[in-house]
Every structure is written in C-alpha cells, then in structure tokens.
PDB file of N, CA and C in Angstrom:
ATOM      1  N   UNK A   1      26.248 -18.074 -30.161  1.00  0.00           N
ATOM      2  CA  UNK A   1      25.019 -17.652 -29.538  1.00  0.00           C
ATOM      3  C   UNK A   1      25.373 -16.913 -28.247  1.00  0.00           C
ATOM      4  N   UNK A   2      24.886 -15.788 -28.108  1.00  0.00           N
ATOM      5  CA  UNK A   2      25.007 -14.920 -26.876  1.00  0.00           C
ATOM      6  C   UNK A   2      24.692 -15.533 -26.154  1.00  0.00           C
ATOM      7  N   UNK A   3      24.773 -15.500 -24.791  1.00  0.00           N
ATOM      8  CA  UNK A   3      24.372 -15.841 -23.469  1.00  0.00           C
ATOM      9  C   UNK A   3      24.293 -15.032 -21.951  1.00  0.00           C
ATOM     10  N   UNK A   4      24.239 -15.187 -21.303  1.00  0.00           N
ATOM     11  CA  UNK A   4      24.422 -14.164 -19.992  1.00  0.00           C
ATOM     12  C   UNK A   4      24.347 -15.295 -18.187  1.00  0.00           C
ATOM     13  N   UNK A   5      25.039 -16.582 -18.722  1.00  0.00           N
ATOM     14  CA  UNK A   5      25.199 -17.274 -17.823  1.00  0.00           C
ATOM     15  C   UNK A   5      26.107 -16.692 -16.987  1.00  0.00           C
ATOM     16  N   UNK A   6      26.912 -16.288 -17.391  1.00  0.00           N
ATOM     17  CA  UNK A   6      28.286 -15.880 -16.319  1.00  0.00           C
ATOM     18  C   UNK A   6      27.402 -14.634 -15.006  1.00  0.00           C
ATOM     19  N   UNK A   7      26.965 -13.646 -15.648  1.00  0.00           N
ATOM     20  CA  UNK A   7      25.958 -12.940 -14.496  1.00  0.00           C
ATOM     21  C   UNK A   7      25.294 -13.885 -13.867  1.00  0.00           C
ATOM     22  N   UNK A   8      24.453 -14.882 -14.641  1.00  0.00           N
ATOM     23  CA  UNK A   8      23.515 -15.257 -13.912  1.00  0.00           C
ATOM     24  C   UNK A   8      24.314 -16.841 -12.552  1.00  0.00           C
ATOM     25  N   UNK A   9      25.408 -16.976 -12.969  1.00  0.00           N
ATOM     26  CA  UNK A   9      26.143 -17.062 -11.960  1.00  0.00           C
ATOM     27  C   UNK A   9      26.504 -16.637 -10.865  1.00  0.00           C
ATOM     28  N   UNK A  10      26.658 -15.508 -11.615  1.00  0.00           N
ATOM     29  CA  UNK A  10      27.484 -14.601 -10.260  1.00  0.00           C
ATOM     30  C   UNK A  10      26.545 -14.267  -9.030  1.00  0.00           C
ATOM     31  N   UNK A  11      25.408 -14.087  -9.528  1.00  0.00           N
ATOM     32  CA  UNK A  11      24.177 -13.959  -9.268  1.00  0.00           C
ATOM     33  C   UNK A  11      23.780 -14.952  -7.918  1.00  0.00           C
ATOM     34  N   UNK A  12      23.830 -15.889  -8.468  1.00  0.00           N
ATOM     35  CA  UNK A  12      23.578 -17.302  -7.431  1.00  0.00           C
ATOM     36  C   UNK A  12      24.844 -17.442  -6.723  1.00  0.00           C
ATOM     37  N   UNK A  13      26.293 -17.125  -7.212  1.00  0.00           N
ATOM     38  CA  UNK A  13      27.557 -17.570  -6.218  1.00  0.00           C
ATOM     39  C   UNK A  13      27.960 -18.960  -6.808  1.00  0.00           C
ATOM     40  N   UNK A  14      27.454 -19.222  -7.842  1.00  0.00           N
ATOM     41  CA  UNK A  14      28.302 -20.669  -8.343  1.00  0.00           C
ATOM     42  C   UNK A  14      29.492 -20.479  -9.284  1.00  0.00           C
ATOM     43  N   UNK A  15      29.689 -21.418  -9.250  1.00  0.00           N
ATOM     44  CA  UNK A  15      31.769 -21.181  -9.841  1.00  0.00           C
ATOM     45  C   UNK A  15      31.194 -22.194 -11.436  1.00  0.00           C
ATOM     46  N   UNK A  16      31.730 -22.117 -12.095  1.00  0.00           N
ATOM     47  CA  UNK A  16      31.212 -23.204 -13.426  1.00  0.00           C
ATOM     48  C   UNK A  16      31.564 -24.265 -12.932  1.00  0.00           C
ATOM     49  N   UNK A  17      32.008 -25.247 -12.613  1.00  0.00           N
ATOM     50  CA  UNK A  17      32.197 -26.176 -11.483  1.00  0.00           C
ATOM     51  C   UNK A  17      30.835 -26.787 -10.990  1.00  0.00           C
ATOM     52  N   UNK A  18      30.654 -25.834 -10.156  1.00  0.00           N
ATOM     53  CA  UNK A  18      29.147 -26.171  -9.427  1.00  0.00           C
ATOM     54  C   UNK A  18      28.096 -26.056 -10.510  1.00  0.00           C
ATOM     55  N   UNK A  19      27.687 -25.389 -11.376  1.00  0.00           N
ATOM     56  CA  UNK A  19      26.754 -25.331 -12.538  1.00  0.00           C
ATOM     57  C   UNK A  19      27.133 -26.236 -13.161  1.00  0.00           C
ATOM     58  N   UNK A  20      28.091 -27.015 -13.769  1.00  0.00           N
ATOM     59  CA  UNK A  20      28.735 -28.039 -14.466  1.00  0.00           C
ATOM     60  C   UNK A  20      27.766 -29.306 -14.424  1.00  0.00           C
ATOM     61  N   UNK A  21      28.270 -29.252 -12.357  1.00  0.00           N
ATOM     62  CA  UNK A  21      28.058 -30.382 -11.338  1.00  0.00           C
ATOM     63  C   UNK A  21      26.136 -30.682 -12.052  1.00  0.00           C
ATOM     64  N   UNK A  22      25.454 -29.488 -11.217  1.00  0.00           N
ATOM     65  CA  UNK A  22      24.421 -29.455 -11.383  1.00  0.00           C
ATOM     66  C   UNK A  22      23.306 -29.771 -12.758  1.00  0.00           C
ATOM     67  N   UNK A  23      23.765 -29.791 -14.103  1.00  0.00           N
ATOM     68  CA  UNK A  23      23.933 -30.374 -15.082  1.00  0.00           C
ATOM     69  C   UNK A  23      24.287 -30.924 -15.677  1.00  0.00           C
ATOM     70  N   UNK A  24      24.826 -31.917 -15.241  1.00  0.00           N
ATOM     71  CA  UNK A  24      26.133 -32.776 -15.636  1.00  0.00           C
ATOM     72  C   UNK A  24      26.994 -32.947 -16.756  1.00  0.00           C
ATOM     73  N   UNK A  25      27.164 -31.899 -16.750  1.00  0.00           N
ATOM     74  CA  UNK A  25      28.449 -31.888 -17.947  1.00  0.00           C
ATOM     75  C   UNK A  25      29.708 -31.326 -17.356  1.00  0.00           C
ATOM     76  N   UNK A  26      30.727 -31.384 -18.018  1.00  0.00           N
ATOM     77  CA  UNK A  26      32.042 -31.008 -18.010  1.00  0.00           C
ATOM     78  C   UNK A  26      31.984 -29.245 -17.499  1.00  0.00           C
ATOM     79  N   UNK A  27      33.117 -28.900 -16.635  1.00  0.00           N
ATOM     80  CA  UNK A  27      33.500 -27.432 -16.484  1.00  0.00           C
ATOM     81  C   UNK A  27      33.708 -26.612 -18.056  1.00  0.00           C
ATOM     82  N   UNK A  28      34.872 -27.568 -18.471  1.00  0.00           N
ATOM     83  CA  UNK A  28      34.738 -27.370 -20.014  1.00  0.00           C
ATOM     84  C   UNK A  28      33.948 -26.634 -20.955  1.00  0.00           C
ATOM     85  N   UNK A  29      32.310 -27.122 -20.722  1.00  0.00           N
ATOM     86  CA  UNK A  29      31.684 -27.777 -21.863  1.00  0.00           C
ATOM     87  C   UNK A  29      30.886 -25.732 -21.384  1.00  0.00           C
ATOM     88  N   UNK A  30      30.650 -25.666 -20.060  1.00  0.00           N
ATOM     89  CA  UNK A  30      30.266 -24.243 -19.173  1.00  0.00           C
ATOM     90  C   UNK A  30      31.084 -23.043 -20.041  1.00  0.00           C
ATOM     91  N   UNK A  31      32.151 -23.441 -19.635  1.00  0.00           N
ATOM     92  CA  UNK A  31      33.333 -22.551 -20.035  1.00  0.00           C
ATOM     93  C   UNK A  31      33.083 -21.863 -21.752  1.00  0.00           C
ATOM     94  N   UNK A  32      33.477 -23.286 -22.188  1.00  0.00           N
ATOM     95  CA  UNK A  32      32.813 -22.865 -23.931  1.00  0.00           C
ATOM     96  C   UNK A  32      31.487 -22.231 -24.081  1.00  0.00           C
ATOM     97  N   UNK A  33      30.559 -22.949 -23.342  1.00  0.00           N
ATOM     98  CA  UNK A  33      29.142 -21.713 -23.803  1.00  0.00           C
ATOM     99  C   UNK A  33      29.650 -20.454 -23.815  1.00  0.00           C
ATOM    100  N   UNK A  34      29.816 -20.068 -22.143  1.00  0.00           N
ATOM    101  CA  UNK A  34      30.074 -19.070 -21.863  1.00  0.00           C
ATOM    102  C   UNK A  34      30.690 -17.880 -22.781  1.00  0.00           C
ATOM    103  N   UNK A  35      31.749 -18.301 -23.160  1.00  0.00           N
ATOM    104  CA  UNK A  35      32.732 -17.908 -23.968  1.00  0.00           C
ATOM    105  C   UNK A  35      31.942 -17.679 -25.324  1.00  0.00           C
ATOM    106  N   UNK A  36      31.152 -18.451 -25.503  1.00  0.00           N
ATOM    107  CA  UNK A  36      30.286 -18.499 -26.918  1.00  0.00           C
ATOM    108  C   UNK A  36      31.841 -18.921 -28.226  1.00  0.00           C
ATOM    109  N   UNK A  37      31.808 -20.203 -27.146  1.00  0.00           N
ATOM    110  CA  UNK A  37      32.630 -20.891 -28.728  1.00  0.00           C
ATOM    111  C   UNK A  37      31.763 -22.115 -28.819  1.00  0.00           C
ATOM    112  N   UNK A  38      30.940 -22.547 -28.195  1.00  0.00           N
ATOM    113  CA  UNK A  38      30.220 -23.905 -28.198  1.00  0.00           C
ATOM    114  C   UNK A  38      28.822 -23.525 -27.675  1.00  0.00           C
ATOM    115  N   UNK A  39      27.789 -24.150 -29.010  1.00  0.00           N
ATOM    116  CA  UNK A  39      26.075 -23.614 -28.288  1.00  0.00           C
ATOM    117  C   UNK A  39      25.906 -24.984 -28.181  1.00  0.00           C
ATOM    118  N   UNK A  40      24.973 -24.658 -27.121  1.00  0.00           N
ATOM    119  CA  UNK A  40      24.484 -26.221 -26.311  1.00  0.00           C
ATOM    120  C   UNK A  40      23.579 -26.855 -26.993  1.00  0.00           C
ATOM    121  N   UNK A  41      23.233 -28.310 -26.752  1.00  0.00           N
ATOM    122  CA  UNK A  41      22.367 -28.916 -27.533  1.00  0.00           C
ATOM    123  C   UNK A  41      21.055 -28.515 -27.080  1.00  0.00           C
ATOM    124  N   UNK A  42      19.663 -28.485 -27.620  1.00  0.00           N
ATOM    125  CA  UNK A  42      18.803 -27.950 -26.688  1.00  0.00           C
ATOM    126  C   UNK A  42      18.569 -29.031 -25.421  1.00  0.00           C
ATOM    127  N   UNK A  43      18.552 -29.868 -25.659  1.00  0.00           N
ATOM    128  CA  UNK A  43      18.005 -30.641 -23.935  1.00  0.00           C
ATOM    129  C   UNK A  43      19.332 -29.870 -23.219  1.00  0.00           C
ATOM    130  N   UNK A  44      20.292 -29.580 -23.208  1.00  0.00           N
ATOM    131  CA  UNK A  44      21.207 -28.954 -22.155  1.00  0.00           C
ATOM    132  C   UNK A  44      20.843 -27.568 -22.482  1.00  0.00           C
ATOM    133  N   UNK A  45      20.283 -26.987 -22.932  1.00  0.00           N
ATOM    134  CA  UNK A  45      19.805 -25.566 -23.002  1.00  0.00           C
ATOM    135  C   UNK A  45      18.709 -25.614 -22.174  1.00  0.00           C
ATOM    136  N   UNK A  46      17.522 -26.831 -21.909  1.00  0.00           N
ATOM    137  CA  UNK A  46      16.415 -26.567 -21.260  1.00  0.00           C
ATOM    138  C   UNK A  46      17.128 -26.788 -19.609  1.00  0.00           C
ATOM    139  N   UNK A  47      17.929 -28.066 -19.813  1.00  0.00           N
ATOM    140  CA  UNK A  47      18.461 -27.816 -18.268  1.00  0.00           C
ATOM    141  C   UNK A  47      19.040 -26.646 -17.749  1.00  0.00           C
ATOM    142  N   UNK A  48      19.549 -25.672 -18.619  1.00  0.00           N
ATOM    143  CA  UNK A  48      20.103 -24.638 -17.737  1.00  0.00           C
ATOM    144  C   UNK A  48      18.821 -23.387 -17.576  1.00  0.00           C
ATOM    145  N   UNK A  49      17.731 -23.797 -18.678  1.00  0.00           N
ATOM    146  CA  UNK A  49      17.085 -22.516 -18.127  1.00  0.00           C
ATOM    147  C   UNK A  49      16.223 -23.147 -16.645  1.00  0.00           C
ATOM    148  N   UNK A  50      16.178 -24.672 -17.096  1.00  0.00           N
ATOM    149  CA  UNK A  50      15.252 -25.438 -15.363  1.00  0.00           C
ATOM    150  C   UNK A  50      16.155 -24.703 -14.029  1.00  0.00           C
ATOM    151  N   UNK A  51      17.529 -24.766 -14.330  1.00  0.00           N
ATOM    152  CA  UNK A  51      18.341 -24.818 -13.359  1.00  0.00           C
ATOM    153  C   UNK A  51      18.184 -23.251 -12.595  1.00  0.00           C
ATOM    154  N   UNK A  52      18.077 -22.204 -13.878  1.00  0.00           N
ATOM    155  CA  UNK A  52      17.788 -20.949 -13.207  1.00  0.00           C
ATOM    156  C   UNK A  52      16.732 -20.431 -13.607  1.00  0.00           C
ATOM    157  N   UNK A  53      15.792 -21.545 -13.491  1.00  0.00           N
ATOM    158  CA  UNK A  53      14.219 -21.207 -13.049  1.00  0.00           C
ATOM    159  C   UNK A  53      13.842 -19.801 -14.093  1.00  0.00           C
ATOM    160  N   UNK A  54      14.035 -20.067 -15.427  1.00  0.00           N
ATOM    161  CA  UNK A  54      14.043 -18.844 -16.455  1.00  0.00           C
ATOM    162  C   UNK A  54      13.268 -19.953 -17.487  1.00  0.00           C
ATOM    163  N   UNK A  55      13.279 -19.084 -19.083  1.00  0.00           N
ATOM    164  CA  UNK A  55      13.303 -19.714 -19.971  1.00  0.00           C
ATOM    165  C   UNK A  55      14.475 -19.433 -21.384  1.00  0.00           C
ATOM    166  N   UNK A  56      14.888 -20.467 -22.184  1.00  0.00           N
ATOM    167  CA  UNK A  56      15.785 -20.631 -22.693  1.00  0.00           C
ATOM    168  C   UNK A  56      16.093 -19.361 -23.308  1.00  0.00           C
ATOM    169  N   UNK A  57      15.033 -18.533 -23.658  1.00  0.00           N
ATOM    170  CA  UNK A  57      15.080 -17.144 -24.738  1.00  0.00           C
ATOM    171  C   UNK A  57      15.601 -16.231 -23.756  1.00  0.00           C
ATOM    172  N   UNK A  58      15.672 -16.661 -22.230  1.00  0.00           N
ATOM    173  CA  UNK A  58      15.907 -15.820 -21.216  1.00  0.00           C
ATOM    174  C   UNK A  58      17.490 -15.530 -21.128  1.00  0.00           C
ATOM    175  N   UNK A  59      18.255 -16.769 -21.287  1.00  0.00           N
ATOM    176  CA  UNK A  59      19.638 -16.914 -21.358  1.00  0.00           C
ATOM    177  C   UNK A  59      20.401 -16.363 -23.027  1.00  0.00           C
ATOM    178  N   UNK A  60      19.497 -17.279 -23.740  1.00  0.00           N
ATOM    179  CA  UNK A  60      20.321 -17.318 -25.114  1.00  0.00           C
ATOM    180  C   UNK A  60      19.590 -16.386 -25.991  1.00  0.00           C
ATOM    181  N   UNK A  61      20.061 -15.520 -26.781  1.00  0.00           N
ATOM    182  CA  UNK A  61      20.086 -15.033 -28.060  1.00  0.00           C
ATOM    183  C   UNK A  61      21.053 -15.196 -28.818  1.00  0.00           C
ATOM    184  N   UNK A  62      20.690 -15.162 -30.314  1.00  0.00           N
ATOM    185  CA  UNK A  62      21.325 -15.559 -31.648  1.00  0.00           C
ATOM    186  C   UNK A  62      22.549 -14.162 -31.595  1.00  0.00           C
ATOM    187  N   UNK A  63      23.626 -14.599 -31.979  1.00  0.00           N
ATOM    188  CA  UNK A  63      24.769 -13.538 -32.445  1.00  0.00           C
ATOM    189  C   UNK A  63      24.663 -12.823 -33.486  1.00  0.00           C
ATOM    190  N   UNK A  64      25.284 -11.449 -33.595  1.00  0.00           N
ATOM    191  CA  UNK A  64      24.497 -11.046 -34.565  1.00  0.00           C
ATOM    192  C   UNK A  64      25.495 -11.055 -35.703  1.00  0.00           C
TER     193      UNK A  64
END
C-alpha cells in the first residue's frame, strides 16, 4: 500500500523514532510501512491519520 508518511514527516521534523514514540509501535514497524513492505492494521492506520490530523485515504492508497 502506497503511503506518503515520510513527506508528511519531514513536514512536521519528526525522525520515525518520534512518530514510532507517538503511536506506540516499534521504529521498525514506521520503517516497514514506509518502505511499503508492511500495511498497518487499521486501528494503527487511524492513529496515524489522528496523529497528522488527516484522514486515512489521505496517507494510504492501494498499489497498483
């Protein structure tokens, strides 16, 4: 699943670390979305769109 967390990082100045922190999961777990080797479960999909005040369709689209 596509994503566009890493902008929307860069955006705010957080390191995956601090976004990790802020959702509590692993740097890891950031890293893999990111990367789009791992799609999130949705309750950790709604926390990241809470987190940047978006909605989930805002971050994620389907790969094509």
């Amino acid at each position: 699943m596509r994503n566009d967390i890493p902008e929307r990082r860069e955006e705010t100045g957080e390191s995956q670390a601090d976004l990790a922190a802020a959702v509590d999961v692993t740097r890891q777990t950031i890293n893999a979305i990111e990367r789009e080797r791992y799609d999130p479960s949705l309750e950790l999909a709604f926390e990241l769109a809470d987190h940047f005040g978006c909605r989930i369709e805002d971050i994620f689209e389907p790969a094509e």
